[in-house]
PDB file of N, CA and C in Angstrom:
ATOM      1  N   UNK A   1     -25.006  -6.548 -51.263  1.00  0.00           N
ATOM      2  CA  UNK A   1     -26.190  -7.284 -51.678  1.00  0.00           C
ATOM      3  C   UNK A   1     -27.355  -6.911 -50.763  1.00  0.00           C
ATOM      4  N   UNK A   2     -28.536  -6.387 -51.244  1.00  0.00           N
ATOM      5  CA  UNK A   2     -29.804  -5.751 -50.872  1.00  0.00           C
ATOM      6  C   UNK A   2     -31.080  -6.696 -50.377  1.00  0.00           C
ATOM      7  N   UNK A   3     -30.752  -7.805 -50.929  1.00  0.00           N
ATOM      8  CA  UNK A   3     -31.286  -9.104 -51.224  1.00  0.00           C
ATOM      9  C   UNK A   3     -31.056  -9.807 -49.662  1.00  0.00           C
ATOM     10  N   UNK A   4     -30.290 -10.120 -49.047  1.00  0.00           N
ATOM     11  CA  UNK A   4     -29.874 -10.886 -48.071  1.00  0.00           C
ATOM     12  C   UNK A   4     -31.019 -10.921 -47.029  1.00  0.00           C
ATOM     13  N   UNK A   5     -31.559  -9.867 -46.414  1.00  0.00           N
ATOM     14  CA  UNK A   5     -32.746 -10.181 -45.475  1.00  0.00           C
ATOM     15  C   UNK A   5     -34.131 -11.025 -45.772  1.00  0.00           C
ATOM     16  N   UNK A   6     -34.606 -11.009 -47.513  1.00  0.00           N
ATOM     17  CA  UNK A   6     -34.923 -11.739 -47.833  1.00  0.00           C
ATOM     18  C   UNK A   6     -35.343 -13.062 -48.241  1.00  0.00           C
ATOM     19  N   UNK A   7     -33.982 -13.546 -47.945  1.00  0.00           N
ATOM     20  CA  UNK A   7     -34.049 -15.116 -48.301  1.00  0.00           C
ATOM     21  C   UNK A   7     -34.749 -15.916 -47.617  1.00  0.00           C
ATOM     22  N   UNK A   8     -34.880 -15.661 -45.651  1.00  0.00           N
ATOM     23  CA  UNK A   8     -35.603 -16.597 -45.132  1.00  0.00           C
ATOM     24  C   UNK A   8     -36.685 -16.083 -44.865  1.00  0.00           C
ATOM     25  N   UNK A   9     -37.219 -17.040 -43.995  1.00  0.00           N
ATOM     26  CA  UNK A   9     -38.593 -16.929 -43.361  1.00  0.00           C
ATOM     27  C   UNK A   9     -38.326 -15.424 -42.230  1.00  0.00           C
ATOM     28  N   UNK A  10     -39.384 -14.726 -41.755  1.00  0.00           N
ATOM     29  CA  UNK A  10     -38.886 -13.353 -40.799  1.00  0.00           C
ATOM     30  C   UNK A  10     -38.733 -14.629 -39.435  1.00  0.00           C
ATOM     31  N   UNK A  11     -38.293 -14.297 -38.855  1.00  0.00           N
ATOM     32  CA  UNK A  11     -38.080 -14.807 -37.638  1.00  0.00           C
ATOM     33  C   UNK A  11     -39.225 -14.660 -36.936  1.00  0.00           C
ATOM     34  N   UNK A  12     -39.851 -15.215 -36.046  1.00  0.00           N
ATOM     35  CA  UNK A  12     -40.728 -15.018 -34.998  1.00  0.00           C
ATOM     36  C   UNK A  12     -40.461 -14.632 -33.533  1.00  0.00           C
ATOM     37  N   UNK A  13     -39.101 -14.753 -33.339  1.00  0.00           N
ATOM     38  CA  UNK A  13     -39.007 -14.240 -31.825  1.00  0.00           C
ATOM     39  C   UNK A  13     -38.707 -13.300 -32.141  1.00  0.00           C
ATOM     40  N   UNK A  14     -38.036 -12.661 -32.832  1.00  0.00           N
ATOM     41  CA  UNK A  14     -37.818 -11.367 -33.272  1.00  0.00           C
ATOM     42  C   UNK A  14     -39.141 -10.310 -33.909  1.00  0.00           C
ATOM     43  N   UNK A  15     -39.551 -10.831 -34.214  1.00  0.00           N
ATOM     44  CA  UNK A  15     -41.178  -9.925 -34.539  1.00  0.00           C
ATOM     45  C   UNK A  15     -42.262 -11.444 -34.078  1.00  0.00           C
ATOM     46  N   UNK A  16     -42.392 -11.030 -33.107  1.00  0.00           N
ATOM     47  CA  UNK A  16     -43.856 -12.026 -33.176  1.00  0.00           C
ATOM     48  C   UNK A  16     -44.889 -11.845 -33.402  1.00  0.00           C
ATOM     49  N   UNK A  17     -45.150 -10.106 -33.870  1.00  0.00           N
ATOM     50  CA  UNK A  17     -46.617 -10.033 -34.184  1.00  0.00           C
ATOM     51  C   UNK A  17     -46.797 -10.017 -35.513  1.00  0.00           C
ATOM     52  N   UNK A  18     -46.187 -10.894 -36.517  1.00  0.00           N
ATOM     53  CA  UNK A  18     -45.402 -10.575 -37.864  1.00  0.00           C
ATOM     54  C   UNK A  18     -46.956 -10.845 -38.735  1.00  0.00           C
ATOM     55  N   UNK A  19     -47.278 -11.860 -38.087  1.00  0.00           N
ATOM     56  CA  UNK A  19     -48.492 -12.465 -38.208  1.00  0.00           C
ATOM     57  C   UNK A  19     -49.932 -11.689 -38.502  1.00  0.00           C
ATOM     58  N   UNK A  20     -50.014 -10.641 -37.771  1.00  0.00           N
ATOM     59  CA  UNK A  20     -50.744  -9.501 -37.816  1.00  0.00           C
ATOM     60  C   UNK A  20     -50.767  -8.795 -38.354  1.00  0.00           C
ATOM     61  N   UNK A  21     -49.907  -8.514 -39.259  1.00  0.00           N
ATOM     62  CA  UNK A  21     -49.792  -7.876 -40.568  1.00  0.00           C
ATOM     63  C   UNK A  21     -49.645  -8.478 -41.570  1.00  0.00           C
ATOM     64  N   UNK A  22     -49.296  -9.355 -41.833  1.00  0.00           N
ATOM     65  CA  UNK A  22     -49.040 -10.086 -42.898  1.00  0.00           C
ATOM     66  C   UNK A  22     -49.352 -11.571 -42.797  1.00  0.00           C
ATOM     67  N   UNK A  23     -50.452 -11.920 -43.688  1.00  0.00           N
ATOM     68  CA  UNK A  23     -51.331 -12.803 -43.449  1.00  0.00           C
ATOM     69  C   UNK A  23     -50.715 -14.187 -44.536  1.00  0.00           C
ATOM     70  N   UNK A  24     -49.862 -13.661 -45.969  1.00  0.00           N
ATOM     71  CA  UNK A  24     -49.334 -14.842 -46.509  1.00  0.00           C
ATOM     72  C   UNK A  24     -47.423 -14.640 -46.642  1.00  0.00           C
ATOM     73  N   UNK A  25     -46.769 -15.213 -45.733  1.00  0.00           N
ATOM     74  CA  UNK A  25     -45.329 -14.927 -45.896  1.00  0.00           C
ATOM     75  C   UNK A  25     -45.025 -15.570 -47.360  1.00  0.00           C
ATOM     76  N   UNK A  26     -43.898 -14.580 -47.505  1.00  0.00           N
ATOM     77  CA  UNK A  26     -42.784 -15.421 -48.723  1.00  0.00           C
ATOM     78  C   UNK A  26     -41.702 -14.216 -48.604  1.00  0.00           C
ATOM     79  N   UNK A  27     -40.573 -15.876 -48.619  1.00  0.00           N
ATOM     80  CA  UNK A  27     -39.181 -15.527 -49.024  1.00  0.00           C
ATOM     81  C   UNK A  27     -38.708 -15.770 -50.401  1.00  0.00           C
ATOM     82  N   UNK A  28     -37.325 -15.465 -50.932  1.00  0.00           N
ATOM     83  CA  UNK A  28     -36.558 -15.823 -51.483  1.00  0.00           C
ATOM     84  C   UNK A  28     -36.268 -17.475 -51.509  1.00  0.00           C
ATOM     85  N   UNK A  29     -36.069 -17.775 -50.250  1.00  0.00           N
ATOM     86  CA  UNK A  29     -35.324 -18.761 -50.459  1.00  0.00           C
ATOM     87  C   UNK A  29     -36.909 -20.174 -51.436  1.00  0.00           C
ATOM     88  N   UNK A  30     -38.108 -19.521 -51.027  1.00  0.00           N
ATOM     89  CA  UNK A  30     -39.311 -20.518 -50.784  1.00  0.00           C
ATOM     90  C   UNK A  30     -39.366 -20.515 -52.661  1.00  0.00           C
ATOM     91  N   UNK A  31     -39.547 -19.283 -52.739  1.00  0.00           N
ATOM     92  CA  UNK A  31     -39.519 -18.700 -54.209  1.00  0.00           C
ATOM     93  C   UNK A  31     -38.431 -19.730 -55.265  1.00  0.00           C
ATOM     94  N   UNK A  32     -37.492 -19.862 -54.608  1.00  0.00           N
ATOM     95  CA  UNK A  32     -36.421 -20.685 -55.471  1.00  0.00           C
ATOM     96  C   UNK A  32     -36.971 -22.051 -55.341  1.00  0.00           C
ATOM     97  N   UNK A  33     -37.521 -22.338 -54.258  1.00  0.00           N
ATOM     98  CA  UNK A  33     -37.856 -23.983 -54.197  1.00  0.00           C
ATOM     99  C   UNK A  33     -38.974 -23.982 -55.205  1.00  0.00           C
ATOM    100  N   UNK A  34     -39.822 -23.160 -54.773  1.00  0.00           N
ATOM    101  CA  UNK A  34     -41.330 -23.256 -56.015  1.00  0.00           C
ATOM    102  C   UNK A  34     -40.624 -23.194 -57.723  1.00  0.00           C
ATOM    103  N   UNK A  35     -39.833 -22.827 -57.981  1.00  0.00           N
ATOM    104  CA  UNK A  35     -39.592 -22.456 -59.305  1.00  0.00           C
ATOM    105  C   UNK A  35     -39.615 -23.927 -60.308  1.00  0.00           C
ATOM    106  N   UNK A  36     -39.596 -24.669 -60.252  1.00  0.00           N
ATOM    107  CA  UNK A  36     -39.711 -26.042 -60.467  1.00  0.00           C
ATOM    108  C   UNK A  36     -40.512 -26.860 -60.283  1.00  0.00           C
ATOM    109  N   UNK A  37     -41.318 -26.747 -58.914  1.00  0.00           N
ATOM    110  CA  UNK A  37     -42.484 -27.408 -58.707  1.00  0.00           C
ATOM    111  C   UNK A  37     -43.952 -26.973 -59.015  1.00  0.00           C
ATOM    112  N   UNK A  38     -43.978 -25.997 -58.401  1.00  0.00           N
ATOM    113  CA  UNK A  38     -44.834 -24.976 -58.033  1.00  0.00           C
ATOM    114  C   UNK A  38     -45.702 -24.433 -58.487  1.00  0.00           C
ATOM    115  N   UNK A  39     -44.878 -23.404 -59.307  1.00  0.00           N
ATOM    116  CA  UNK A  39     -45.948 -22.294 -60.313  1.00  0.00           C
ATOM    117  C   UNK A  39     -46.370 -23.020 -61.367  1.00  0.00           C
ATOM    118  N   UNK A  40     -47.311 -22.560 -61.784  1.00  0.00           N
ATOM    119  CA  UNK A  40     -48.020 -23.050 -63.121  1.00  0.00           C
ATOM    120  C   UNK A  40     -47.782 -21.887 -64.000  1.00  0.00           C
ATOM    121  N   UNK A  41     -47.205 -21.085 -64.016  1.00  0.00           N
ATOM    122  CA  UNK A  41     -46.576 -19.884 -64.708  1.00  0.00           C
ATOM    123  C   UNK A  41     -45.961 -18.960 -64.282  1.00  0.00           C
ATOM    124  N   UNK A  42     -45.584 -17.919 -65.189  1.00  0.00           N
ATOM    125  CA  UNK A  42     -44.907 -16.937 -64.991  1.00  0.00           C
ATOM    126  C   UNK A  42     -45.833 -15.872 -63.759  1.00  0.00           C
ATOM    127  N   UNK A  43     -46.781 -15.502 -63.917  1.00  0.00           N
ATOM    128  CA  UNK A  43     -47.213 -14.862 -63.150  1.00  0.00           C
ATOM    129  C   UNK A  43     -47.542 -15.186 -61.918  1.00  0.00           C
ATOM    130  N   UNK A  44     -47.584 -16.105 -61.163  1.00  0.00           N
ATOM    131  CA  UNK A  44     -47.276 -16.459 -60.388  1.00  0.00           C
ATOM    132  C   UNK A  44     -46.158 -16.266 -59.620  1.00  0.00           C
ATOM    133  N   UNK A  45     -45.368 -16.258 -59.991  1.00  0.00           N
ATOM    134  CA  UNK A  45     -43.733 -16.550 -59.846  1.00  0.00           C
ATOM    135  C   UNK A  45     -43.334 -14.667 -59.395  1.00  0.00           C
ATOM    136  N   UNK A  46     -44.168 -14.184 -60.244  1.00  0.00           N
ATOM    137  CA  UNK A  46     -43.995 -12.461 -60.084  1.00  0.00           C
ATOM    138  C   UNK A  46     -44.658 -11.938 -58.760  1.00  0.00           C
ATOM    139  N   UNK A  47     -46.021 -12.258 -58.707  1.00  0.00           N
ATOM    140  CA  UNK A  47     -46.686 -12.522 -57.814  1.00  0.00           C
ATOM    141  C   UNK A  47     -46.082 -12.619 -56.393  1.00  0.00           C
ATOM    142  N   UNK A  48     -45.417 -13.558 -56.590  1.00  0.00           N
ATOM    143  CA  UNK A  48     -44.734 -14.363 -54.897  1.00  0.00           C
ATOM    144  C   UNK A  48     -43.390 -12.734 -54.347  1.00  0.00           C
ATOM    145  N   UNK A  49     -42.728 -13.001 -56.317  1.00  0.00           N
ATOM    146  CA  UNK A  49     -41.704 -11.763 -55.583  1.00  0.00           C
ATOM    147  C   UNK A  49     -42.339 -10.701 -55.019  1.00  0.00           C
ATOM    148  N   UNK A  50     -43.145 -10.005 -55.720  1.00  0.00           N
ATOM    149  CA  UNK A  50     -43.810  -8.870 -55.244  1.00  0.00           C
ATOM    150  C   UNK A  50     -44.237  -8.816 -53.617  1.00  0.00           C
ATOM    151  N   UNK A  51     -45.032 -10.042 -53.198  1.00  0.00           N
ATOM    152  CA  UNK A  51     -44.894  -9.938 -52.099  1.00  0.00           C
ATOM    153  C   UNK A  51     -43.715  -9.935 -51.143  1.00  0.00           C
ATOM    154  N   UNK A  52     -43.003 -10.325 -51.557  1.00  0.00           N
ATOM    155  CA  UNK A  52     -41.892 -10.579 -50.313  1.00  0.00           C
ATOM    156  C   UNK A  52     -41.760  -9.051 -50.099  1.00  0.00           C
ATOM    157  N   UNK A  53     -41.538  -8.403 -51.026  1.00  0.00           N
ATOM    158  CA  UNK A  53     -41.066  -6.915 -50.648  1.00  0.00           C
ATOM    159  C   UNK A  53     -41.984  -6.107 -50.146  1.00  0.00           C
ATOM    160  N   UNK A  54     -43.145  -6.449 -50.654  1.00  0.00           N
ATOM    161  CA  UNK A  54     -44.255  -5.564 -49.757  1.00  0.00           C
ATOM    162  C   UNK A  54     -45.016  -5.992 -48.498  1.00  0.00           C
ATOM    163  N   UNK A  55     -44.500  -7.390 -48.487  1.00  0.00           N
ATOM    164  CA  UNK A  55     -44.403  -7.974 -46.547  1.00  0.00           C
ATOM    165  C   UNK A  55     -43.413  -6.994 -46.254  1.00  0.00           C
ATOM    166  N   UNK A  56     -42.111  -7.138 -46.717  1.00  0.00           N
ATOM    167  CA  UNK A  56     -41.363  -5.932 -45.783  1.00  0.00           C
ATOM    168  C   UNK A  56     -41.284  -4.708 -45.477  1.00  0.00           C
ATOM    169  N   UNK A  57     -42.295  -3.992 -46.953  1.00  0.00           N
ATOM    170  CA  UNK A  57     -42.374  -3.091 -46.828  1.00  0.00           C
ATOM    171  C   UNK A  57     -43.718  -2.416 -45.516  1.00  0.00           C
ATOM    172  N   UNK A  58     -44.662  -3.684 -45.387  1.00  0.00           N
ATOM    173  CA  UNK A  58     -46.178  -3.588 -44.783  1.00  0.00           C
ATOM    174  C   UNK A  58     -45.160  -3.623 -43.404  1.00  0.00           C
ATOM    175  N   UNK A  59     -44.410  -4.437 -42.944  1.00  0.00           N
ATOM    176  CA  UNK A  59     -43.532  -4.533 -41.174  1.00  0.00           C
ATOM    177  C   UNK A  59     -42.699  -3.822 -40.851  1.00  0.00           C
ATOM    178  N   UNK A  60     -42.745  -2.824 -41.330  1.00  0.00           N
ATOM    179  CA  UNK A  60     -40.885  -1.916 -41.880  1.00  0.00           C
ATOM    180  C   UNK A  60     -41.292  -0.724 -41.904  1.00  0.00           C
ATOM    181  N   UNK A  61     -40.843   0.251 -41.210  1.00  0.00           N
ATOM    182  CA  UNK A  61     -41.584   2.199 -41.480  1.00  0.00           C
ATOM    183  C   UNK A  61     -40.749   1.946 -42.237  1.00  0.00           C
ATOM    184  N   UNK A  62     -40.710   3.534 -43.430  1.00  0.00           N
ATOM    185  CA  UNK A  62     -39.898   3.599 -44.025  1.00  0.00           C
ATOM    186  C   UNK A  62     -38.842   4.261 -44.188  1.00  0.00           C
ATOM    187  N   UNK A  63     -38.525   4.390 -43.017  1.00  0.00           N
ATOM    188  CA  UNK A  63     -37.224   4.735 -42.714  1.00  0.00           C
ATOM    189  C   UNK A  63     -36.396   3.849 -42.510  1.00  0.00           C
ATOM    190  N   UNK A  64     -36.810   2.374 -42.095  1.00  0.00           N
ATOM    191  CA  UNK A  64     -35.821   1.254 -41.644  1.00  0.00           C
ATOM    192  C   UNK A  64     -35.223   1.439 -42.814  1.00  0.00           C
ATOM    193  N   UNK A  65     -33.761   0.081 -42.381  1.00  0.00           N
ATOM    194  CA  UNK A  65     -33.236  -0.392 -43.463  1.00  0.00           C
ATOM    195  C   UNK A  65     -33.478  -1.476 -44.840  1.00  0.00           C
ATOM    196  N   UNK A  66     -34.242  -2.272 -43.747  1.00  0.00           N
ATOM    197  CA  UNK A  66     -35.385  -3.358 -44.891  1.00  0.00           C
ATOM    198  C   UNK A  66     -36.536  -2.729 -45.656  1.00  0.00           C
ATOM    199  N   UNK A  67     -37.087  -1.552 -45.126  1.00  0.00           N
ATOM    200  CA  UNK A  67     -37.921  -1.076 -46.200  1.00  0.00           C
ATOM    201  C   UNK A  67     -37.335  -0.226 -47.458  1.00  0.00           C
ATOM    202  N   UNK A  68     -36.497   0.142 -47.228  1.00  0.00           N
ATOM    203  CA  UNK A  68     -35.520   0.989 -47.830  1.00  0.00           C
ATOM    204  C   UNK A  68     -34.763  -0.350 -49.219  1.00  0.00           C
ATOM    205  N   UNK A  69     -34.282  -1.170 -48.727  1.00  0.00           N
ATOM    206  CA  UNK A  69     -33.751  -2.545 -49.684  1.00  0.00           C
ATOM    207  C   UNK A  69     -35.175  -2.410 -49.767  1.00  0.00           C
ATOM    208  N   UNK A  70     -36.333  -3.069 -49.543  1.00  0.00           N
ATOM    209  CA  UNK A  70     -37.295  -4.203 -50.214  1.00  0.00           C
ATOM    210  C   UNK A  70     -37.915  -3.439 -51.520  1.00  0.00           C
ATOM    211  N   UNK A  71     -37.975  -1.352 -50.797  1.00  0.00           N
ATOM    212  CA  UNK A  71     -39.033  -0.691 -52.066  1.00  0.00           C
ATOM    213  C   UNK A  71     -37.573  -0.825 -53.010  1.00  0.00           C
ATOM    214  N   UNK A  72     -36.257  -0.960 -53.371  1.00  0.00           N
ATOM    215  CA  UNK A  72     -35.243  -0.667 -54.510  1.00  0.00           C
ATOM    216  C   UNK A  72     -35.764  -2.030 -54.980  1.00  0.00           C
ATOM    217  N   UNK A  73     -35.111  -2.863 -54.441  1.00  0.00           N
ATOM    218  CA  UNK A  73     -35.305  -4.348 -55.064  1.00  0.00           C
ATOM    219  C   UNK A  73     -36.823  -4.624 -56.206  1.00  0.00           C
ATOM    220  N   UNK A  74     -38.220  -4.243 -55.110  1.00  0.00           N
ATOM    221  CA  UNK A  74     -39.347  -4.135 -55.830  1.00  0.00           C
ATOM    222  C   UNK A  74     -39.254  -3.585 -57.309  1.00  0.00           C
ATOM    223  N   UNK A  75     -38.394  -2.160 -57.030  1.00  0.00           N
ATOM    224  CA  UNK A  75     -38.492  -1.589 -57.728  1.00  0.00           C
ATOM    225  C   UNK A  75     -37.782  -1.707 -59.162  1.00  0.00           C
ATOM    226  N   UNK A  76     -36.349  -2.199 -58.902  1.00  0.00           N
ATOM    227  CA  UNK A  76     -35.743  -3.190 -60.330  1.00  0.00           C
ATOM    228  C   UNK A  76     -36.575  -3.973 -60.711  1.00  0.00           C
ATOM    229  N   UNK A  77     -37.019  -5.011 -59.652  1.00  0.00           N
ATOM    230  CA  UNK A  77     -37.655  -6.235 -60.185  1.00  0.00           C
ATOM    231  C   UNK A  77     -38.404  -5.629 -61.191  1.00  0.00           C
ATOM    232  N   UNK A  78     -39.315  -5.080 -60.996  1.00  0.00           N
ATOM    233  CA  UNK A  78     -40.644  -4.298 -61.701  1.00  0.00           C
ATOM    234  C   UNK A  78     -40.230  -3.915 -63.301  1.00  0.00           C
ATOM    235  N   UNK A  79     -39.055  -3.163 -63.250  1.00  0.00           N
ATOM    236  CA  UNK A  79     -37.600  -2.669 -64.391  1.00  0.00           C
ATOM    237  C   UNK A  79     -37.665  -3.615 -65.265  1.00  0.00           C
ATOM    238  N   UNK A  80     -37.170  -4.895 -64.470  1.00  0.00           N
ATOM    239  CA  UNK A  80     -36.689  -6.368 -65.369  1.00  0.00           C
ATOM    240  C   UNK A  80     -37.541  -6.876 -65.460  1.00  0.00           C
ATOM    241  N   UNK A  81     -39.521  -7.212 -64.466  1.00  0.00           N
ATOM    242  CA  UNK A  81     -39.911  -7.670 -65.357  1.00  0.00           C
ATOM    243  C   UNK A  81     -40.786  -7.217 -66.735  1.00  0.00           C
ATOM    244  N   UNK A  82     -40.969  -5.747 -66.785  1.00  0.00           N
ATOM    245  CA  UNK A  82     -41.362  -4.839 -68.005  1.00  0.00           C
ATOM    246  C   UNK A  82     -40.094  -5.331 -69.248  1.00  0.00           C
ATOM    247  N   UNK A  83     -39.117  -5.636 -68.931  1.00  0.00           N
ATOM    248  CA  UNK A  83     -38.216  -5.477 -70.380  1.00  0.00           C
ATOM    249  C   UNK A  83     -38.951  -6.884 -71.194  1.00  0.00           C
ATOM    250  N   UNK A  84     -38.940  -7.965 -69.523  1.00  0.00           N
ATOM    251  CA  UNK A  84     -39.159  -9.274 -70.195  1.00  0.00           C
ATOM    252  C   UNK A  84     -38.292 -10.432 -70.096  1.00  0.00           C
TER     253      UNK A  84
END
């Protein structure tokens, strides 16, 4: 599963300058809480995913391993949401 670094918030002692690059976080896990409350639509909801992966992709060369998961993941997502 490709998905797993995703779910939470990035840690801050572990990157503390996370902040400096990336000015609105989102996870997975936040994404699931909003799905019910939250969005006022679908695009929105696309919106949020998209970022998560391109926060990781913006903190991540791309050689890591998280940039490597976040551009595949992006990149299905993108797959599934064109079919619909």
């Amino acid at each position: 599963d490709k998905s797993w670094p995703f779910w939470e918030p990035v840690d801050l002692e572990e990157m503390p300058d996370y902040h400096d690059y990336v000015s609105r976080p989102m996870w997975l896990d936040k994404i699931e809480a909003n799905l019910l409350e939250t969005y006022s639509g679908p695009q929105e909801f696309a919106e949020d995913m998209r970022l998560v992966f391109k926060n990781a992709m913006t903190v991540n060369p791309p050689d890591h391993t998280y940039h490597r998961y976040a551009s595949k993941l992006l990149s299905l997502f993108e797959e599934l949401w064109a079919q619909g």
